[in-house]
PDB file of N, CA and C in Angstrom:
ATOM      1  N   UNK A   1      99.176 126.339 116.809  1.00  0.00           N
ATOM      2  CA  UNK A   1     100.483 125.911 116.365  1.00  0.00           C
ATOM      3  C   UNK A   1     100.723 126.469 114.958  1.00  0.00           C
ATOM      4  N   UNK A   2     101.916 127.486 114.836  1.00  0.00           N
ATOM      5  CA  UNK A   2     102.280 127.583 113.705  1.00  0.00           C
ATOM      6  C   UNK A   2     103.819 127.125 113.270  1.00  0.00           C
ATOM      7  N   UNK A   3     103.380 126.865 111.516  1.00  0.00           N
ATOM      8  CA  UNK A   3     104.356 126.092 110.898  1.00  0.00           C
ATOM      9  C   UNK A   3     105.099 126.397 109.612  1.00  0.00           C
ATOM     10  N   UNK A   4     105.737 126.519 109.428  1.00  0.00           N
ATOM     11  CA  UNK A   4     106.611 126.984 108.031  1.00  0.00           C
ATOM     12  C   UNK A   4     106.507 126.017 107.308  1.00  0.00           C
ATOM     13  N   UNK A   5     106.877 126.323 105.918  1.00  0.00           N
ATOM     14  CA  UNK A   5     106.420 125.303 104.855  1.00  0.00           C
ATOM     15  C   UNK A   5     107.366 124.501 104.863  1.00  0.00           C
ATOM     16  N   UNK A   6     108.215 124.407 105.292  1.00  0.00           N
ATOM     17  CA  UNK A   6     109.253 123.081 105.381  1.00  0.00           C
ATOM     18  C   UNK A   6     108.565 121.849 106.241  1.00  0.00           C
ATOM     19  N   UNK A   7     108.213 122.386 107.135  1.00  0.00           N
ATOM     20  CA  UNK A   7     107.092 121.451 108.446  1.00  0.00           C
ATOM     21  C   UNK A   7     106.450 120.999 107.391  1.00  0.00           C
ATOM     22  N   UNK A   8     105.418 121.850 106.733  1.00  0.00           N
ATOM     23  CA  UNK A   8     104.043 120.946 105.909  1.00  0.00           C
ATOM     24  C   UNK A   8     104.632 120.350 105.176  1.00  0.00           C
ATOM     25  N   UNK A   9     105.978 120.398 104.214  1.00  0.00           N
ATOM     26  CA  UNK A   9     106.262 119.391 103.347  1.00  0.00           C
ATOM     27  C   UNK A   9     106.373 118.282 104.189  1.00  0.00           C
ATOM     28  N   UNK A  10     107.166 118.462 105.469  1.00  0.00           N
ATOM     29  CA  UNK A  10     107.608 117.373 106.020  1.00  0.00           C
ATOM     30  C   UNK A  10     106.223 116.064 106.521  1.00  0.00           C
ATOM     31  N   UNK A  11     105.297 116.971 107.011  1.00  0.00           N
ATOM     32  CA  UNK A  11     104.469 115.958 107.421  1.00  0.00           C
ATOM     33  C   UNK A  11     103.575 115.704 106.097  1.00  0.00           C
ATOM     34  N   UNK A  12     103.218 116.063 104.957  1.00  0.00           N
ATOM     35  CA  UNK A  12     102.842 115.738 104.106  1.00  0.00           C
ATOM     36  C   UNK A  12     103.631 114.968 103.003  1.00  0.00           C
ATOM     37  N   UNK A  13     104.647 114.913 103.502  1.00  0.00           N
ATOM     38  CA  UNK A  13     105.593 114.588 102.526  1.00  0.00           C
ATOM     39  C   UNK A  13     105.668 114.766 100.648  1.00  0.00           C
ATOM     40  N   UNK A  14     105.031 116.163 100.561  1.00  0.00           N
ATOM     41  CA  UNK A  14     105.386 116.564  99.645  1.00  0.00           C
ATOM     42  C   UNK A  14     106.378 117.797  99.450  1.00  0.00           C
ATOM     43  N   UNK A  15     107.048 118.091  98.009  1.00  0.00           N
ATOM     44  CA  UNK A  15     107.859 118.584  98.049  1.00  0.00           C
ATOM     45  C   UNK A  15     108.017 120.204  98.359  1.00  0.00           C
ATOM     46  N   UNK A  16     108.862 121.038  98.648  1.00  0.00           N
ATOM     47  CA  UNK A  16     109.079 122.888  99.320  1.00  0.00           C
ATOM     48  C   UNK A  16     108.336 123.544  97.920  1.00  0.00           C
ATOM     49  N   UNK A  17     108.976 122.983  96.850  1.00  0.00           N
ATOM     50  CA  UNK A  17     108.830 123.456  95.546  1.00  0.00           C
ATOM     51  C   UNK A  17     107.213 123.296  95.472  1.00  0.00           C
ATOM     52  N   UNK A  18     106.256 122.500  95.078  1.00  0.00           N
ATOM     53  CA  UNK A  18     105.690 121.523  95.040  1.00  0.00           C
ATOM     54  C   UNK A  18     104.266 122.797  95.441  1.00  0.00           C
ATOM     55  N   UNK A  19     104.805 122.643  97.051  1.00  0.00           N
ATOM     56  CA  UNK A  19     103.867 123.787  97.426  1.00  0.00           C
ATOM     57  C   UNK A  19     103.977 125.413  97.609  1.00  0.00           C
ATOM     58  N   UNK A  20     105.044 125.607  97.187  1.00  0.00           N
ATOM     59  CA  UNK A  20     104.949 126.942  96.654  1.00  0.00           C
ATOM     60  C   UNK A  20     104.344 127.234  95.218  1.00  0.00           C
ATOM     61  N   UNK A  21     104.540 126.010  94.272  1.00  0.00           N
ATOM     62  CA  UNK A  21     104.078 126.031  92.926  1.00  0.00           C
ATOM     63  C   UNK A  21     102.304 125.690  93.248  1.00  0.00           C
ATOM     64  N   UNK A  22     101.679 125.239  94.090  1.00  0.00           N
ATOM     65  CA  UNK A  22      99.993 125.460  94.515  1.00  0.00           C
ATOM     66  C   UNK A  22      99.838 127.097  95.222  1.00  0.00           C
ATOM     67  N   UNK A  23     100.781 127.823  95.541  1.00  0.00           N
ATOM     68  CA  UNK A  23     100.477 128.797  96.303  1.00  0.00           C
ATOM     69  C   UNK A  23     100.610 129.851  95.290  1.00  0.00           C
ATOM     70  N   UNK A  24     101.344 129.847  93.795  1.00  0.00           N
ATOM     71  CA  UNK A  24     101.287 130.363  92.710  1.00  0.00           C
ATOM     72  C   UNK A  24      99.975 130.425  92.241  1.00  0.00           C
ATOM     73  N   UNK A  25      99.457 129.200  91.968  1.00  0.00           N
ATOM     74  CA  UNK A  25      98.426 128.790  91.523  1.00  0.00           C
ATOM     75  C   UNK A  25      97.210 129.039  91.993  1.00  0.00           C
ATOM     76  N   UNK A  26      97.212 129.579  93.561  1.00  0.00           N
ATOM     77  CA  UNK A  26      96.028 129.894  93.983  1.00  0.00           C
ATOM     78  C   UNK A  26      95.530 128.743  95.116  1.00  0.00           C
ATOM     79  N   UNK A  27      96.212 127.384  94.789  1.00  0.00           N
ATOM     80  CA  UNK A  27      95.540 126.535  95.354  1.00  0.00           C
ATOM     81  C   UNK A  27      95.628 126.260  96.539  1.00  0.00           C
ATOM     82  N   UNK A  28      96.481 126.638  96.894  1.00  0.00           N
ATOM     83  CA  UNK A  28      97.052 126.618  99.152  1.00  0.00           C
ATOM     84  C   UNK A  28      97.817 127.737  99.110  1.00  0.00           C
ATOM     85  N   UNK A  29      97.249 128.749 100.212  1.00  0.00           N
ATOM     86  CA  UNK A  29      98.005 129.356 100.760  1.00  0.00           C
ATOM     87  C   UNK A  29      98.238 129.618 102.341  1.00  0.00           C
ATOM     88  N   UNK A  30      99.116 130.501 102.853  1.00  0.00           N
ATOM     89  CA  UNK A  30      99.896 130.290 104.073  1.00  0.00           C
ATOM     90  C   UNK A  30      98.624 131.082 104.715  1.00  0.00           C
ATOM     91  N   UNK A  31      98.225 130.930 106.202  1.00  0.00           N
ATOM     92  CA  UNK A  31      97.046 131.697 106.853  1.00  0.00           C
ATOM     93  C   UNK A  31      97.598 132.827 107.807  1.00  0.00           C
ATOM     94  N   UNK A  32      99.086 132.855 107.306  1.00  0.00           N
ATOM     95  CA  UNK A  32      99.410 134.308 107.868  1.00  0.00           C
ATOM     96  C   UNK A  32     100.848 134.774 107.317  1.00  0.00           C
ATOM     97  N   UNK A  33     101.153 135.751 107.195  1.00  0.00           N
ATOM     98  CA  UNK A  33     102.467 136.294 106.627  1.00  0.00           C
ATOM     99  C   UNK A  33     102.712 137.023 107.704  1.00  0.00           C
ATOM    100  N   UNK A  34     104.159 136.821 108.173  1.00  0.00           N
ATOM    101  CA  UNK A  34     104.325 138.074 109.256  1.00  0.00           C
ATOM    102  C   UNK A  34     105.329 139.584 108.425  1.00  0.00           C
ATOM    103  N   UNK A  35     105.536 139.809 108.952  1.00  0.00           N
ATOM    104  CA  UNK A  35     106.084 141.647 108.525  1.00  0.00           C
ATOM    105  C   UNK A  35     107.394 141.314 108.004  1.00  0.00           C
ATOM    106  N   UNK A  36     108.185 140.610 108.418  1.00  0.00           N
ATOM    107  CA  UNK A  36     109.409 139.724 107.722  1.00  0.00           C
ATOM    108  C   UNK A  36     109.091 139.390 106.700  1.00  0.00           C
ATOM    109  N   UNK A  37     108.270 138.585 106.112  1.00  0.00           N
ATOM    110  CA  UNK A  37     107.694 137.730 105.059  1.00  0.00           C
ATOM    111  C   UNK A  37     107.224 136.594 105.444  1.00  0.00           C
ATOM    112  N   UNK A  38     108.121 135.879 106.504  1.00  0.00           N
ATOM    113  CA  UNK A  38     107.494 134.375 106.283  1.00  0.00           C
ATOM    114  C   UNK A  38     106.051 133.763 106.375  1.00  0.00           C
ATOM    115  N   UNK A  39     106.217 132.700 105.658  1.00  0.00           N
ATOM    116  CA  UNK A  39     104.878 132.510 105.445  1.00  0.00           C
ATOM    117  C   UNK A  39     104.579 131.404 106.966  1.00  0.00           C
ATOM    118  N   UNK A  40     103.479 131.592 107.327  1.00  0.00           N
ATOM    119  CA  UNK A  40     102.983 130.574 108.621  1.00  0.00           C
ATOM    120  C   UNK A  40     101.845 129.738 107.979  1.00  0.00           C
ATOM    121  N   UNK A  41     101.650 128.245 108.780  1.00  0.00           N
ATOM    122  CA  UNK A  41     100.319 127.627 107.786  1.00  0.00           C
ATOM    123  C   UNK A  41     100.211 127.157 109.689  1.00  0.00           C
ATOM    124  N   UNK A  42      98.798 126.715 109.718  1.00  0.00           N
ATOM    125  CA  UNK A  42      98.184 126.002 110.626  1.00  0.00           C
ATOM    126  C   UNK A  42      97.630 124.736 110.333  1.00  0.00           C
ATOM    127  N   UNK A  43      97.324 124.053 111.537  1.00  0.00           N
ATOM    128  CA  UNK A  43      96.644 122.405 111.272  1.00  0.00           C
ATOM    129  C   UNK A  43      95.453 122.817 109.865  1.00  0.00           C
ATOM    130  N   UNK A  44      95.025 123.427 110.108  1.00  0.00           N
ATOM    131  CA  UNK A  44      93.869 123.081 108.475  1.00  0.00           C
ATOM    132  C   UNK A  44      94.435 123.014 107.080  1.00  0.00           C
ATOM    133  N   UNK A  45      95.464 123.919 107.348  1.00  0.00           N
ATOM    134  CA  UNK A  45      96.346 123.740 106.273  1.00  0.00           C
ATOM    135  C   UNK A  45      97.189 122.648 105.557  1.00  0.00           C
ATOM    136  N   UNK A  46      97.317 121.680 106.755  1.00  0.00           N
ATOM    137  CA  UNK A  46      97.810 120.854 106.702  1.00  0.00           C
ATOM    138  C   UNK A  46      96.214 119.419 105.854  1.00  0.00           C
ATOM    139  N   UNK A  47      95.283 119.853 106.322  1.00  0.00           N
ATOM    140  CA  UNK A  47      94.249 119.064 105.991  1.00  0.00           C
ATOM    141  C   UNK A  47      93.710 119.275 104.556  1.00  0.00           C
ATOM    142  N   UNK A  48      94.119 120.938 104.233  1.00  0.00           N
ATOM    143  CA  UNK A  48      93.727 121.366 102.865  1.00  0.00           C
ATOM    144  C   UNK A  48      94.862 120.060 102.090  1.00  0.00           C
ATOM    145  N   UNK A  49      96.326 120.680 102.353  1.00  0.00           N
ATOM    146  CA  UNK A  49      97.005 119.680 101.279  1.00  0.00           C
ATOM    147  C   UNK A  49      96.697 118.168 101.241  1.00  0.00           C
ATOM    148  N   UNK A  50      96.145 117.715 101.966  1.00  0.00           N
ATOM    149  CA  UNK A  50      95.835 116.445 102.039  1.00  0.00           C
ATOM    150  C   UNK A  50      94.723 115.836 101.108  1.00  0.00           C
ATOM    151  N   UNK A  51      93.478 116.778 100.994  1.00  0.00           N
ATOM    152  CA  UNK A  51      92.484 116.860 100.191  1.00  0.00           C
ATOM    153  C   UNK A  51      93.376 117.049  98.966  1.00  0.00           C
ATOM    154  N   UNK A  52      94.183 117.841  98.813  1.00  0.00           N
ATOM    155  CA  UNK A  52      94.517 117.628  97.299  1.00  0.00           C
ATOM    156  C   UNK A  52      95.102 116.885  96.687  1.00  0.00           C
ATOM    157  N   UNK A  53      96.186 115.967  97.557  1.00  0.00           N
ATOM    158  CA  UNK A  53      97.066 114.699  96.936  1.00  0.00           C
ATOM    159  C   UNK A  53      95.715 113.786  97.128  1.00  0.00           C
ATOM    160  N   UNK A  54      94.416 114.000  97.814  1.00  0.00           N
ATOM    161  CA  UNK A  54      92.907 112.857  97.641  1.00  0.00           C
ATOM    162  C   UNK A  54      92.830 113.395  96.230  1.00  0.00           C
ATOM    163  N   UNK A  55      92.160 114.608  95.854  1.00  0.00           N
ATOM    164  CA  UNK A  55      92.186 114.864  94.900  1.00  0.00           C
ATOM    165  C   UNK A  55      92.622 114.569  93.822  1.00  0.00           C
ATOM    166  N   UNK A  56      94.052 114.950  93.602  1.00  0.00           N
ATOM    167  CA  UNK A  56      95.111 114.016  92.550  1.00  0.00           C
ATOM    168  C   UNK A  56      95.010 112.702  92.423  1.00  0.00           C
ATOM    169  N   UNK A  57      94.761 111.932  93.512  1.00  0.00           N
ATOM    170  CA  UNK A  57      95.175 110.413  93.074  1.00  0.00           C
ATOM    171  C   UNK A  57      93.303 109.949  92.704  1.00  0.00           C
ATOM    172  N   UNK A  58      92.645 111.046  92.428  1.00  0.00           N
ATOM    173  CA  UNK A  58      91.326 110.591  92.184  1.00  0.00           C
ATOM    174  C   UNK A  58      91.661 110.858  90.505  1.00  0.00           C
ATOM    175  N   UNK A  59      92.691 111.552  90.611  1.00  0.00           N
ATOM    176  CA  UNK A  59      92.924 111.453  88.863  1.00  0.00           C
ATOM    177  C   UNK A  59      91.787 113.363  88.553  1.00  0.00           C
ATOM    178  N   UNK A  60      91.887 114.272  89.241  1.00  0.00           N
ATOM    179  CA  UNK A  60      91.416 115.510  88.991  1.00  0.00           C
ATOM    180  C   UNK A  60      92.376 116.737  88.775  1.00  0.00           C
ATOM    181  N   UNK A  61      92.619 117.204  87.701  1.00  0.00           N
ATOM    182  CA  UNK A  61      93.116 117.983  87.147  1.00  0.00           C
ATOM    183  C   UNK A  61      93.435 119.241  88.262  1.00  0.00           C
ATOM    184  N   UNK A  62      94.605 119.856  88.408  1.00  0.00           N
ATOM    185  CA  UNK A  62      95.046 120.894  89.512  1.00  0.00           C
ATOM    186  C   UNK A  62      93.874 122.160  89.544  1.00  0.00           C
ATOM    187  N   UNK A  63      93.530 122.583  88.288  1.00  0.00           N
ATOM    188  CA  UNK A  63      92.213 123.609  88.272  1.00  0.00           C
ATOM    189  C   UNK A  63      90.737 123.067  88.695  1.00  0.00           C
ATOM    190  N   UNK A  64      90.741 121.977  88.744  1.00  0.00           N
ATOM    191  CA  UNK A  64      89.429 121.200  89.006  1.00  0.00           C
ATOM    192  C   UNK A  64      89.877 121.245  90.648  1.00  0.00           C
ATOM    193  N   UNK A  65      90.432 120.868  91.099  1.00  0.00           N
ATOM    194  CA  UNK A  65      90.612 120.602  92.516  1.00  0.00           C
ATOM    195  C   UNK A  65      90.676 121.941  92.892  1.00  0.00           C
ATOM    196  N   UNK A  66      90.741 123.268  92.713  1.00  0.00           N
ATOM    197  CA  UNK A  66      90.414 124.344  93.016  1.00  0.00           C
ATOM    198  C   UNK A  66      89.650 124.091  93.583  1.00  0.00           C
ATOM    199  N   UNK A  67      88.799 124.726  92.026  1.00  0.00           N
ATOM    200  CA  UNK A  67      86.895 124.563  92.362  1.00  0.00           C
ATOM    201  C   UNK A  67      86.003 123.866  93.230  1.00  0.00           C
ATOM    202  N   UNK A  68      86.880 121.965  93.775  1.00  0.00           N
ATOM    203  CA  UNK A  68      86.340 121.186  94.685  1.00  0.00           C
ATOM    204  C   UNK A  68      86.310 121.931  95.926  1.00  0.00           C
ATOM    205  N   UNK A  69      87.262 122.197  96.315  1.00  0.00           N
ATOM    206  CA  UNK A  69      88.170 122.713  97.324  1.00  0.00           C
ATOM    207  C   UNK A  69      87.312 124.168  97.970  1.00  0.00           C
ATOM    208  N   UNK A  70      87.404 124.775  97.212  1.00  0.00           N
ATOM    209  CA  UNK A  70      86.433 126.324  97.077  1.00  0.00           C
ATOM    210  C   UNK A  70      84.927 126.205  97.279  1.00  0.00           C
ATOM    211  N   UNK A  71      84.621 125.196  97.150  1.00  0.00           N
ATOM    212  CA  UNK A  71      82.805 124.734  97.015  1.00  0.00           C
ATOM    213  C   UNK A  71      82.978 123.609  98.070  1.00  0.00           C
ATOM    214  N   UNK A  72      83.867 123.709  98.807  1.00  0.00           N
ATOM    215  CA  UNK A  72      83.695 122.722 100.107  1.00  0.00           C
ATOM    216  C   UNK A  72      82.894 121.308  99.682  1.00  0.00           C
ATOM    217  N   UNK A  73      82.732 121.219  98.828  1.00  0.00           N
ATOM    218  CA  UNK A  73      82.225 119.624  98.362  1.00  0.00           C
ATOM    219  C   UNK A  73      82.295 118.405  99.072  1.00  0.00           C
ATOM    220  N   UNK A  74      82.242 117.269  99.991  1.00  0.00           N
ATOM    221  CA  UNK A  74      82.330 116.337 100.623  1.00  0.00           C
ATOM    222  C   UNK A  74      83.275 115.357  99.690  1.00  0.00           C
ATOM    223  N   UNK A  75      84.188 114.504 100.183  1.00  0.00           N
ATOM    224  CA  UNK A  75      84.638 113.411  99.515  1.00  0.00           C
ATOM    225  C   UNK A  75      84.010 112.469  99.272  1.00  0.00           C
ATOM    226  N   UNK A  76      82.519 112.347  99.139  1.00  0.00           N
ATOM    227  CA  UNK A  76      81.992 111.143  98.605  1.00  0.00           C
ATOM    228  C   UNK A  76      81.077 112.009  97.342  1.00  0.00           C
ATOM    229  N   UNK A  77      81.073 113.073  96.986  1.00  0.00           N
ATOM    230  CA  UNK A  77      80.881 114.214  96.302  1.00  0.00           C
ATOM    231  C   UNK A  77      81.698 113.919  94.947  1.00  0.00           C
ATOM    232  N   UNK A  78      83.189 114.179  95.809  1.00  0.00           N
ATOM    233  CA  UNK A  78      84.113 113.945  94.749  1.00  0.00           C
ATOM    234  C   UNK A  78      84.382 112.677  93.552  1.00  0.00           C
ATOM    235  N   UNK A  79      84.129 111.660  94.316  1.00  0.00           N
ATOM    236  CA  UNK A  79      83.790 110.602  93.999  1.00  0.00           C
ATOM    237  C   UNK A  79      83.032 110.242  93.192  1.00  0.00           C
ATOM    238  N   UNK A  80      82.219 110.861  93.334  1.00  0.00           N
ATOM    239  CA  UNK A  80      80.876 110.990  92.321  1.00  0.00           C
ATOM    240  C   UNK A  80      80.924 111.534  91.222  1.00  0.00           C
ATOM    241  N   UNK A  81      82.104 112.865  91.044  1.00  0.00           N
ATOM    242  CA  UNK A  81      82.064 113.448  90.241  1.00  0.00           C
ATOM    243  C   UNK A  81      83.553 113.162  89.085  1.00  0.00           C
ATOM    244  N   UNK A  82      84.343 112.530  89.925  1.00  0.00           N
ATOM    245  CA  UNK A  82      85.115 111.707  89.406  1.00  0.00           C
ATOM    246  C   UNK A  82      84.895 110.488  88.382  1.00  0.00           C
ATOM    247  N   UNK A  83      83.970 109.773  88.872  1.00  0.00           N
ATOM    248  CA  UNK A  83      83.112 108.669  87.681  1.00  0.00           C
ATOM    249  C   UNK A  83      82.937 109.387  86.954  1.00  0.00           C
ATOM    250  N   UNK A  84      82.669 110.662  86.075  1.00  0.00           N
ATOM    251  CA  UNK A  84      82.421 111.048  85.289  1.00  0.00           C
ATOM    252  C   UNK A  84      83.290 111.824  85.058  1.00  0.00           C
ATOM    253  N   UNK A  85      84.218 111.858  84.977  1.00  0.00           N
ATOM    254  CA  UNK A  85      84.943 112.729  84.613  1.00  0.00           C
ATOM    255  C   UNK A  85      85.689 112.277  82.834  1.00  0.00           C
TER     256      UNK A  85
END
Protein backbone atom coordinates (compact mmCIF):
# COMPACT_ATOMS: atom_id res chain seq x y z
CA UNK A 1 0.00 0.00 0.00
CA UNK A 2 1.18 3.25 -1.05
CA UNK A 3 0.48 6.67 0.45
CA UNK A 4 1.04 10.35 -0.06
CA UNK A 5 1.87 12.55 2.66
CA UNK A 6 -1.47 13.91 3.13
CA UNK A 7 -2.60 10.12 4.14
CA UNK A 8 0.39 10.02 6.79
CA UNK A 9 -0.57 13.34 8.19
CA UNK A 10 -3.97 12.12 8.25
CA UNK A 11 -3.49 8.95 10.13
CA UNK A 12 -0.84 10.38 12.29
CA UNK A 13 -2.43 13.32 12.75
CA UNK A 14 0.33 15.45 12.34
CA UNK A 15 0.72 18.35 10.31
CA UNK A 16 1.70 18.37 5.76
CA UNK A 17 4.16 21.08 6.89
CA UNK A 18 5.34 19.33 9.95
CA UNK A 19 6.53 16.43 7.88
CA UNK A 20 8.02 17.85 5.15
CA UNK A 21 10.02 20.06 7.72
CA UNK A 22 11.47 16.16 9.22
CA UNK A 23 12.11 15.27 5.56
CA UNK A 24 14.36 18.58 5.37
CA UNK A 25 15.92 17.54 8.29
CA UNK A 26 16.79 14.16 7.38
CA UNK A 27 14.49 12.66 9.80
CA UNK A 28 11.58 10.79 7.62
CA UNK A 29 11.68 10.31 4.34
CA UNK A 30 9.27 9.08 1.49
CA UNK A 31 10.43 5.18 0.38
CA UNK A 32 9.86 6.07 -3.13
CA UNK A 33 9.68 9.09 -5.51
CA UNK A 34 8.12 8.39 -8.77
CA UNK A 35 9.39 10.24 -12.14
CA UNK A 36 6.60 12.94 -11.58
CA UNK A 37 7.97 13.75 -8.19
CA UNK A 38 5.56 12.55 -5.82
CA UNK A 39 6.62 11.40 -2.90
CA UNK A 40 5.08 7.68 -1.79
CA UNK A 41 5.56 6.44 2.05
CA UNK A 42 4.52 2.83 3.13
CA UNK A 43 3.14 1.19 6.46
CA UNK A 44 6.75 1.51 8.13
CA UNK A 45 6.69 4.83 7.46
CA UNK A 46 3.90 5.34 9.07
CA UNK A 47 5.54 3.47 12.27
CA UNK A 48 8.81 5.59 11.82
CA UNK A 49 6.59 8.86 12.51
CA UNK A 50 5.12 7.38 15.35
CA UNK A 51 8.46 6.61 17.10
CA UNK A 52 9.10 10.15 16.79
CA UNK A 53 6.01 11.97 18.32
CA UNK A 54 7.26 8.64 21.24
CA UNK A 55 10.28 10.32 20.96
CA UNK A 56 9.16 13.98 21.41
CA UNK A 57 6.82 13.47 24.14
CA UNK A 58 9.84 11.63 25.90
CA UNK A 59 11.04 15.22 25.86
CA UNK A 60 14.23 14.31 23.08
CA UNK A 61 15.50 16.92 21.08
CA UNK A 62 14.67 16.52 16.96
CA UNK A 63 18.66 15.71 16.36
CA UNK A 64 18.70 13.24 19.18
CA UNK A 65 15.77 11.33 17.81
CA UNK A 66 17.75 10.98 14.60
CA UNK A 67 20.47 9.18 16.11
CA UNK A 68 17.70 6.93 18.20
CA UNK A 69 16.01 6.19 15.15
CA UNK A 70 19.29 5.40 12.97
CA UNK A 71 20.75 3.00 15.78
CA UNK A 72 17.43 1.16 15.85
CA UNK A 73 17.53 1.39 19.69
CA UNK A 74 14.43 -0.38 21.46
CA UNK A 75 11.88 1.84 23.38
CA UNK A 76 12.77 0.70 26.68
CA UNK A 77 16.41 1.84 25.51
CA UNK A 78 15.01 5.12 25.04
CA UNK A 79 13.72 5.33 28.22
CA UNK A 80 16.68 4.71 29.75
CA UNK A 81 18.39 7.16 28.06
CA UNK A 82 15.89 9.72 28.60
CA UNK A 83 16.36 9.58 32.59
CA UNK A 84 19.40 11.04 31.86
CA UNK A 85 19.08 13.27 29.72
Amino acid sequence: MKLLIHEIAHFTKIRVRTLHYYDEIGLFKASEISLSGYQYYIEKDIHRVKKILYCKELGFPLARIKGLLDSSISEKEMLVQQKYL
